[in-house]
C-alpha atoms as a PDB file:
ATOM      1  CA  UNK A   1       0.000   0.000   0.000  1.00  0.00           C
ATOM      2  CA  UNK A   2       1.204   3.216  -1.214  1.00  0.00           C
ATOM      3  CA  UNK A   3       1.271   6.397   1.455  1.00  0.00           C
ATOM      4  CA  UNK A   4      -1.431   9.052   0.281  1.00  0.00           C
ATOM      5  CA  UNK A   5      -0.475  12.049  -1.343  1.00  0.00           C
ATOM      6  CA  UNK A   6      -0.680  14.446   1.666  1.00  0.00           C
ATOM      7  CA  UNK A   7       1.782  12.022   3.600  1.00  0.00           C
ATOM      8  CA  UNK A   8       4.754  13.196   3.106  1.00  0.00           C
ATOM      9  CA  UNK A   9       7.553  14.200   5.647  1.00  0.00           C
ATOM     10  CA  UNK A  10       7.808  17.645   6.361  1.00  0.00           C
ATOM     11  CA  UNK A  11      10.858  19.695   5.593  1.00  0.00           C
ATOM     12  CA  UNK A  12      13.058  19.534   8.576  1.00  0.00           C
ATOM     13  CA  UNK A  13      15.596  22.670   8.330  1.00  0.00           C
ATOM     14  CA  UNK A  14      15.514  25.080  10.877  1.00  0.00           C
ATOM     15  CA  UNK A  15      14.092  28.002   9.072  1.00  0.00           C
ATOM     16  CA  UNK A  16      12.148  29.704  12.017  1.00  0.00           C
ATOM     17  CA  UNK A  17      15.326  29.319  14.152  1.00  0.00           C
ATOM     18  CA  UNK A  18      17.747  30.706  11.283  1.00  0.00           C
ATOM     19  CA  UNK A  19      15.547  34.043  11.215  1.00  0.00           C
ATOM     20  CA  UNK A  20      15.094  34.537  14.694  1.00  0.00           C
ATOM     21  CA  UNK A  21      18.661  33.743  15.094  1.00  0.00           C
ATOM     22  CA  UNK A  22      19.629  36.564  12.576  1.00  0.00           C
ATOM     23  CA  UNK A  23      17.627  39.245  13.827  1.00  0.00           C
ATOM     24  CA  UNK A  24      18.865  38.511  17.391  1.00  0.00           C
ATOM     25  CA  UNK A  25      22.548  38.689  16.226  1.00  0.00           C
ATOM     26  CA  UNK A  26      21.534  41.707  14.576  1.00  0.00           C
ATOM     27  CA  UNK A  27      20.888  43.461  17.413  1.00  0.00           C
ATOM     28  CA  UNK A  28      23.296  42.737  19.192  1.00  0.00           C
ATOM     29  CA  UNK A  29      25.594  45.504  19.484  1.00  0.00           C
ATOM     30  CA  UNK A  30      29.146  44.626  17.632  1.00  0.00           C
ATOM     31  CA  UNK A  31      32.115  42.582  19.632  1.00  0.00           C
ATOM     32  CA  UNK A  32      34.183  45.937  19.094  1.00  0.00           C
ATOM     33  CA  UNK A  33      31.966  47.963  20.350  1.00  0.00           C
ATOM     34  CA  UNK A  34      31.334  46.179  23.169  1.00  0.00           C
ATOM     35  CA  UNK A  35      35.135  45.597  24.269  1.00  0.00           C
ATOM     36  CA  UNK A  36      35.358  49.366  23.543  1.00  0.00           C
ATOM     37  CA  UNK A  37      32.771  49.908  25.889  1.00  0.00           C
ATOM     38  CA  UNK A  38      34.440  47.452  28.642  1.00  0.00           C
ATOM     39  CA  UNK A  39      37.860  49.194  27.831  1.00  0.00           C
ATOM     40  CA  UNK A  40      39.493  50.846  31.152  1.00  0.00           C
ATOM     41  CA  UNK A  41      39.543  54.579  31.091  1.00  0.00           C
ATOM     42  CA  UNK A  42      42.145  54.959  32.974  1.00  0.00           C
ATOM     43  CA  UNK A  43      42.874  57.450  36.163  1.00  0.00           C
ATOM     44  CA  UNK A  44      40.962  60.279  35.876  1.00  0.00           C
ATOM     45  CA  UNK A  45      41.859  62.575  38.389  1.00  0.00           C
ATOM     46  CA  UNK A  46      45.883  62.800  37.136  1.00  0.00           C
ATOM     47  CA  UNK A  47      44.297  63.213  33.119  1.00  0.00           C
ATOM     48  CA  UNK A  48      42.837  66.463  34.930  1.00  0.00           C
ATOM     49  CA  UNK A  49      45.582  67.483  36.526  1.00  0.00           C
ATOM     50  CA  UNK A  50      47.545  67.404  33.160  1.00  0.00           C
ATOM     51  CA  UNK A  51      44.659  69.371  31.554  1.00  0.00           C
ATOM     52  CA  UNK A  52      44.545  72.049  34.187  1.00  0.00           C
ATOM     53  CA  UNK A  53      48.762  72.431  33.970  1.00  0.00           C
ATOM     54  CA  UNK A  54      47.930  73.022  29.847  1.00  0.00           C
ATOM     55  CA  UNK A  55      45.535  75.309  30.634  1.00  0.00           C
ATOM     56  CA  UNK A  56      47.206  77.439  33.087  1.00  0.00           C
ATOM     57  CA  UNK A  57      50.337  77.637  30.736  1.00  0.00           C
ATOM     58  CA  UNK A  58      52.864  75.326  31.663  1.00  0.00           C
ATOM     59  CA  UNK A  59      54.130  73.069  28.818  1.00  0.00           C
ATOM     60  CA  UNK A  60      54.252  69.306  29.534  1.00  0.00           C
END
């Protein structure tokens, strides 16, 4: 006995997933943004100390 016309097996790829996957990933914000973002800034208070020295007219 042959399987009736409507029985056939369905397509088993992902496709749903693979969408929702790319529009997650896209938006995300980039890797080098991110480690940008992460990135130390450093000491503050001596980068305004060197600022106020410029301003008040002492070379470095």
């Amino acid at each position: 006995m042959t399987k009736h016309i409507i029985d056939q097996p369905k397509d088993t790829t992902n496709g749903r997933l693979g969408r929702f996957l790319k529009l997650e990933r896209a938006a995300r914000p980039d890797a080098k943004t991110v480690n940008l973002q992460r990135r130390s800034r450093g000491d503050g208070a001596s980068r305004l100390k060197r600022f106020l020295r410029i301003d008040r007219g002492m070379s470095a």
